[in-house]
Protein backbone atom coordinates (compact mmCIF):
# COMPACT_ATOMS: atom_id res chain seq x y z
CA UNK A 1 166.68 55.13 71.67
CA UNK A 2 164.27 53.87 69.59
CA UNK A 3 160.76 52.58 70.12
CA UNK A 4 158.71 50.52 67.35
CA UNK A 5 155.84 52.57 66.66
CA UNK A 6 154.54 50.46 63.36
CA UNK A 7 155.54 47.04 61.97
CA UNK A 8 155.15 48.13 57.67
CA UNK A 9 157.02 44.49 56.74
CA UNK A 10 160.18 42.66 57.15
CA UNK A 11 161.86 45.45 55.87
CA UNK A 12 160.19 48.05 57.11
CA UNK A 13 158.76 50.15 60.11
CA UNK A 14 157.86 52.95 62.03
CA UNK A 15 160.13 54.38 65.04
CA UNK A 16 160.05 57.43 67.60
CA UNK A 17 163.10 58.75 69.28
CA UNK A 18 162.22 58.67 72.67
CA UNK A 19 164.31 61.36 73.30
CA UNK A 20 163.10 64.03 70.89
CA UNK A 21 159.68 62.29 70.29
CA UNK A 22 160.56 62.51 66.92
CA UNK A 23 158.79 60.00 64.03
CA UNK A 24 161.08 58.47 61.40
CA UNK A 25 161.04 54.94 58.93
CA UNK A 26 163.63 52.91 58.99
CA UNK A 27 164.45 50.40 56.11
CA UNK A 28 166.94 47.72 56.44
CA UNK A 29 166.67 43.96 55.58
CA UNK A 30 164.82 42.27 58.69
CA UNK A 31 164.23 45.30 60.50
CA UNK A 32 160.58 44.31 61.36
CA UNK A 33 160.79 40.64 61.54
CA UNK A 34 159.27 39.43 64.87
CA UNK A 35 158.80 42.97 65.68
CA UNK A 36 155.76 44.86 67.98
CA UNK A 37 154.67 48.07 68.62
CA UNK A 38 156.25 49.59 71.69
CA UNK A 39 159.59 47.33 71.05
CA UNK A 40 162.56 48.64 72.02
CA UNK A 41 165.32 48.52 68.84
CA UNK A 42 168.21 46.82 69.25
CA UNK A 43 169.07 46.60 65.98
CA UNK A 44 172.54 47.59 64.36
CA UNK A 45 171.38 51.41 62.80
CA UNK A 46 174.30 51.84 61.17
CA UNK A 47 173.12 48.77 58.55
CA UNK A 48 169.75 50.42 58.04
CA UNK A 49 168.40 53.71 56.55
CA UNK A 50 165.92 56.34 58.56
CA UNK A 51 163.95 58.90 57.04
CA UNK A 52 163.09 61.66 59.18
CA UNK A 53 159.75 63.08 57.87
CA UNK A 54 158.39 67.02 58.42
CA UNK A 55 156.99 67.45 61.80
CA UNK A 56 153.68 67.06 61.86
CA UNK A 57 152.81 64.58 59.35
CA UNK A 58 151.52 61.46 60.55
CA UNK A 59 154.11 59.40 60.19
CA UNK A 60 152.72 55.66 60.44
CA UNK A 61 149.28 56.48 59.01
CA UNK A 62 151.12 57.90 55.80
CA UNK A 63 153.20 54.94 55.66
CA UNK A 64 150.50 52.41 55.82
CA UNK A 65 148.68 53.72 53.38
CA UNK A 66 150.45 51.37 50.87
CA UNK A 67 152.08 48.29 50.78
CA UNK A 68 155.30 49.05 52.23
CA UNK A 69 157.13 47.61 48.95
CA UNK A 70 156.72 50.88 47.33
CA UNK A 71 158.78 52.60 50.61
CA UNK A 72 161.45 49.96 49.74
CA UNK A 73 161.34 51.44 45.87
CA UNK A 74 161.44 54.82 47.04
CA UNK A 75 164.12 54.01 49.65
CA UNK A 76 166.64 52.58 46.65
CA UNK A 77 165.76 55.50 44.50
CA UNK A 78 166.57 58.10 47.13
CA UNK A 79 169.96 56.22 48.36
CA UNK A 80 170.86 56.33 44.78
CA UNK A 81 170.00 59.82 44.28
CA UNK A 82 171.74 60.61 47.58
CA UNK A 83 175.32 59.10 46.42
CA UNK A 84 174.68 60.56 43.24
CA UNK A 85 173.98 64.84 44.49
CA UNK A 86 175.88 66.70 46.46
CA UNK A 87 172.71 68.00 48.62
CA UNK A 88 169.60 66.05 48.32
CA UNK A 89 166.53 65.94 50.86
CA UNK A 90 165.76 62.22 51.53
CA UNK A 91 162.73 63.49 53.07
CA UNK A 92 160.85 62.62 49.89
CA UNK A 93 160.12 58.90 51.29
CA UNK A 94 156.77 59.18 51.74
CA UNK A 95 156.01 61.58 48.73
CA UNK A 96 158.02 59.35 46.49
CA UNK A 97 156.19 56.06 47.75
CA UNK A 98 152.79 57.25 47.00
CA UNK A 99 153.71 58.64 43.64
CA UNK A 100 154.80 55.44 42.43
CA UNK A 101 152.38 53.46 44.25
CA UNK A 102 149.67 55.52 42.32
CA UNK A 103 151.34 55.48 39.25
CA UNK A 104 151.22 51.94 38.91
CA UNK A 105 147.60 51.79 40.22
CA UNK A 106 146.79 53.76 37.64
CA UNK A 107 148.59 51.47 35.02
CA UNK A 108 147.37 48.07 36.58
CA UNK A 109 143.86 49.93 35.77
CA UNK A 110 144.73 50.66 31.86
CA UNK A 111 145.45 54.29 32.01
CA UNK A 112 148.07 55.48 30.00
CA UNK A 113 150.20 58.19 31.52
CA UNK A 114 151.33 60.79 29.71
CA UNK A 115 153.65 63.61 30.65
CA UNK A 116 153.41 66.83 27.84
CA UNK A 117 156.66 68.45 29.22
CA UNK A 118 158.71 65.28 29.02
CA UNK A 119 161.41 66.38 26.88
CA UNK A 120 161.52 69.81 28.81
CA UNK A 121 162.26 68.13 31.81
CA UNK A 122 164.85 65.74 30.31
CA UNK A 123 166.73 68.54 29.31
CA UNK A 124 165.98 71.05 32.05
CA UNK A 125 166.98 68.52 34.48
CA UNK A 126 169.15 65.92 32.84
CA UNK A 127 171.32 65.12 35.89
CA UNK A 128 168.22 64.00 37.90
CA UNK A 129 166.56 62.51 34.89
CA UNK A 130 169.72 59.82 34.20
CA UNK A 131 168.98 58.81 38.22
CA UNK A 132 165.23 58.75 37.09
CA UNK A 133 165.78 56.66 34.30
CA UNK A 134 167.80 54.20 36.30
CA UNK A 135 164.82 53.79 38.73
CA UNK A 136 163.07 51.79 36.10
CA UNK A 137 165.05 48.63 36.88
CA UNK A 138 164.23 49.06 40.72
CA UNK A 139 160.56 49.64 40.51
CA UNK A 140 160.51 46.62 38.12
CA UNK A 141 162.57 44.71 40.74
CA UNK A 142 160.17 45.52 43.91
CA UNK A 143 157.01 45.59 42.07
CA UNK A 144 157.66 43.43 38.92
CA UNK A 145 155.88 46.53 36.57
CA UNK A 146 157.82 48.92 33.80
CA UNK A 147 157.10 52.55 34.32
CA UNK A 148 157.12 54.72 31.25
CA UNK A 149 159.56 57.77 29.76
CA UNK A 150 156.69 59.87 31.01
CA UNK A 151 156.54 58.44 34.27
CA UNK A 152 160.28 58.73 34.62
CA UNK A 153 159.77 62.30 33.51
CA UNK A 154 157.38 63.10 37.04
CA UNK A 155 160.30 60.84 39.07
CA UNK A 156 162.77 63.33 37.69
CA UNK A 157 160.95 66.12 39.61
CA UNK A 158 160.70 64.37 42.43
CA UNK A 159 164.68 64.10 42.67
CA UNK A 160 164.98 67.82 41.33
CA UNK A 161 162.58 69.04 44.28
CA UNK A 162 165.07 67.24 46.31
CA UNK A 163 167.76 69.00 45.05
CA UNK A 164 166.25 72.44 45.82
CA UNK A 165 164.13 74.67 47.67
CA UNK A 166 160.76 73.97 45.26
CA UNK A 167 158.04 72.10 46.41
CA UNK A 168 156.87 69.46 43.31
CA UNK A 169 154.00 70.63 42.26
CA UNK A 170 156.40 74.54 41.91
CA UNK A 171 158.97 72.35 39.91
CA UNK A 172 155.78 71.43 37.33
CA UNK A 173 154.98 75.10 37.36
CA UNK A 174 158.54 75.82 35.95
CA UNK A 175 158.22 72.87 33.47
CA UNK A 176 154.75 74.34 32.50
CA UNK A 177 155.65 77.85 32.20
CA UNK A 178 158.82 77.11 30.14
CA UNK A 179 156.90 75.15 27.72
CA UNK A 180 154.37 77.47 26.93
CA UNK A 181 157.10 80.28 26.34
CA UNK A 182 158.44 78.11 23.83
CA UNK A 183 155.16 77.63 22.12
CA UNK A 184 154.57 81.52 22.25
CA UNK A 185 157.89 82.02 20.65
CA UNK A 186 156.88 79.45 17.81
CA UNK A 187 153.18 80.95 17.60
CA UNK A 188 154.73 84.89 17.36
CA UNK A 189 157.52 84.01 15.11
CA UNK A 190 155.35 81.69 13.06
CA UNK A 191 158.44 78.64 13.60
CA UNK A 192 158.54 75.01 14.59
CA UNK A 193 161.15 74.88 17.17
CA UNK A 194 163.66 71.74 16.51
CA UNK A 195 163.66 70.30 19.90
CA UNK A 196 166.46 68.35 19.57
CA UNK A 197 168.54 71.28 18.50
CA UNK A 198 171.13 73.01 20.48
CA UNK A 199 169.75 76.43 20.67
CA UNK A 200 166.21 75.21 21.81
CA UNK A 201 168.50 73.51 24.74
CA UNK A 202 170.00 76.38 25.55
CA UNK A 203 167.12 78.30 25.61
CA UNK A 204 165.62 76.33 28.38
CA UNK A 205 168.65 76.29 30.28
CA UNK A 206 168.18 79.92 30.00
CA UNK A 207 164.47 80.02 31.45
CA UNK A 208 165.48 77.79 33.55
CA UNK A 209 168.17 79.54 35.29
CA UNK A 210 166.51 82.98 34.68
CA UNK A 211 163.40 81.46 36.98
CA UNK A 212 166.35 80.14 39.66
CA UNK A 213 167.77 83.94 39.50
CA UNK A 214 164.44 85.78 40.52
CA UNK A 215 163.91 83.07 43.39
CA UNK A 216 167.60 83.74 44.96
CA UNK A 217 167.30 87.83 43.86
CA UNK A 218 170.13 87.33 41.93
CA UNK A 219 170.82 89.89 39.20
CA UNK A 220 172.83 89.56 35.67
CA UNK A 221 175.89 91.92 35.79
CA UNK A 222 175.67 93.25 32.46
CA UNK A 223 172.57 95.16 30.80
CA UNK A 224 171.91 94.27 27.08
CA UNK A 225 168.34 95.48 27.35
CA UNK A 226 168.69 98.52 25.44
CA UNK A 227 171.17 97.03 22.62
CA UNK A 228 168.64 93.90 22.01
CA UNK A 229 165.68 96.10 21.82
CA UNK A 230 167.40 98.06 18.98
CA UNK A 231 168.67 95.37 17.53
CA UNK A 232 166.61 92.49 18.06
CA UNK A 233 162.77 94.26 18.25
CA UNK A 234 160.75 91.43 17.68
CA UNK A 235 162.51 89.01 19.67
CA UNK A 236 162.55 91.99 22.38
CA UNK A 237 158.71 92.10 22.54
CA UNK A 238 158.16 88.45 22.62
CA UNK A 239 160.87 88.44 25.42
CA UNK A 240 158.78 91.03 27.22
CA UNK A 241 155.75 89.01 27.24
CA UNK A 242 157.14 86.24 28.54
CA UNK A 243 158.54 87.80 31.45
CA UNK A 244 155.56 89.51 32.21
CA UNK A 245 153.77 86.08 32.19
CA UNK A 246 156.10 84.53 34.35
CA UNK A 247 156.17 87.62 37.02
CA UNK A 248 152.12 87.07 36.86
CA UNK A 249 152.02 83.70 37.50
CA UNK A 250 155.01 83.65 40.11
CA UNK A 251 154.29 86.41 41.71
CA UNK A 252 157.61 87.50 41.90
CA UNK A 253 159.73 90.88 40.25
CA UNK A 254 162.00 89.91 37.59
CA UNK A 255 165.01 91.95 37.11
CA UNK A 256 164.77 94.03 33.92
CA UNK A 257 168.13 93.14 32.50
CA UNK A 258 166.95 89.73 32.27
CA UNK A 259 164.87 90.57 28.99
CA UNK A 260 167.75 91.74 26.87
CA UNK A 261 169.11 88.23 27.44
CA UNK A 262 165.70 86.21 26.70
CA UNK A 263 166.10 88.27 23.47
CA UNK A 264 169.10 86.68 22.09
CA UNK A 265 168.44 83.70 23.05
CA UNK A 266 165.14 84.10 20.99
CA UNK A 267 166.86 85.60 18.36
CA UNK A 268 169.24 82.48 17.79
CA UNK A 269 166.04 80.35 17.88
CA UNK A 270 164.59 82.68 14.99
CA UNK A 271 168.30 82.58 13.17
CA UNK A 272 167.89 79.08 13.30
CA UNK A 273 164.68 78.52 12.14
């Protein structure tokens, strides 16, 4: 059973299951018309959508802190992602709301937003990035303003923390530490980097990948260390330093075998260029 803990709108409010005390928001057209605090819901649930947040967040303060049309963005953007992934954490309600709500704060105020990793994360995460880019219609539909590729860029890691065990601001860490390998490899090698070529996408699938490997403990079955660093020195050594930057700033072992495999991939990028 649930009790009305917080009218947000209409469409929106605050419950707790009186049986496991536990805080949720439910969204559904009507929900909160002619509703009070400490109502009893006798409303059909199975028309409406609840978002259980983390224990020990305050629920109804978090919610409130906006104007609840941003939870009704959010709310679209997760059901689509939802239908759209396999596994996906609708938890992101509340983190997803206040993103947006900020974001177009900051534009009603004249500040552009930019996003320097944009094009990483389009093609690190593409899947979540074509739900990202759809969400451009629905934030102009709730809130009547057009969000930027950049801004759809910082949506896309919302959906893509979803979709895993990183937080958002660890997803940005990837996106950060990928793109500065990729500008070390074109500093070392003295190269601009076509980023619209095939081997620069491949390369950050590889980071990408190599970074979801050392999380899980998950080692390559073949060793090409040795033949790449006979081979392929230079693009061995830049390989190297990368990994050792990422292990830093992690704070995590990467396997050794994963070098040798960096090392092609840099190689191509140098065959390339």
């Amino acid at each position: 059973m649930y009790k009305v803990r917080k009218v947000l709108n209409n469409n929106a409010v605050v419950v707790i299951d009186t049986d496991s005390m536990q805080e949720s928001i439910l969204i559904g057209t009507g929900i909160g018309f002619q509703k009070k605090t400490n109502m009893i819901l006798d409303a059909d649930l199975t028309k409406l959508t609840r978002y259980v947040q983390e224990k020990g967040v305050d629920v109804a303060t978090r919610a409130a802190k906006n104007d609840a049309v941003y939870l009704e963005a959010a709310s679209e953007i997760i059901t689509l992602a939802a239908s759209t992934f396999d596994q996906f954490d609708t938890g992101i309600l509340l983190t997803l709301s206040d993103h947006i709500a900020f974001a177009v704060s900051r534009m009603n105020n004249g500040l552009v937003i930019t996003n320097p990793f944009r094009n990483d994360i389009r093609l690190m995460f593409h899947e979540e990035y074509e739900v990202a880019l759809k969400s451009v219609p629905i934030i102009e539909k709730y809130i009547g303003i057009t969000i930027n590729e950049d801004e759809v860029s910082y949506i896309t890691l919302h959906l893509h923390s979803a979709r895993s065990d990183l937080k958002i601001d660890q997803t940005l860490m990837l996106a950060t530490l990928i793109n500065e390998s990729v500008h070390e490899i074109e500093d070392m090698l003295n190269i601009h980097i076509d980023e619209n070529s095939l081997s620069y996408s491949r390369l950050l699938t590889h980071l990408k990948y190599l970074l979801l490997r050392c999380r899980i403990k998950e080692k390559l079955r073949i060793d090409m260390d040795e033949y790449t660093r006979n081979n392929f020195p230079v693009s061995y050594d830049i390989a190297h330093n990368i990994v050792h930057k990422m292990e830093k700033h992690l704070k995590l072992d990467i396997d050794p075998t994963e070098t040798g495999y960096l090392a092609i991939h840099i190689e191509r990028i140098c065959s390339d260029a």
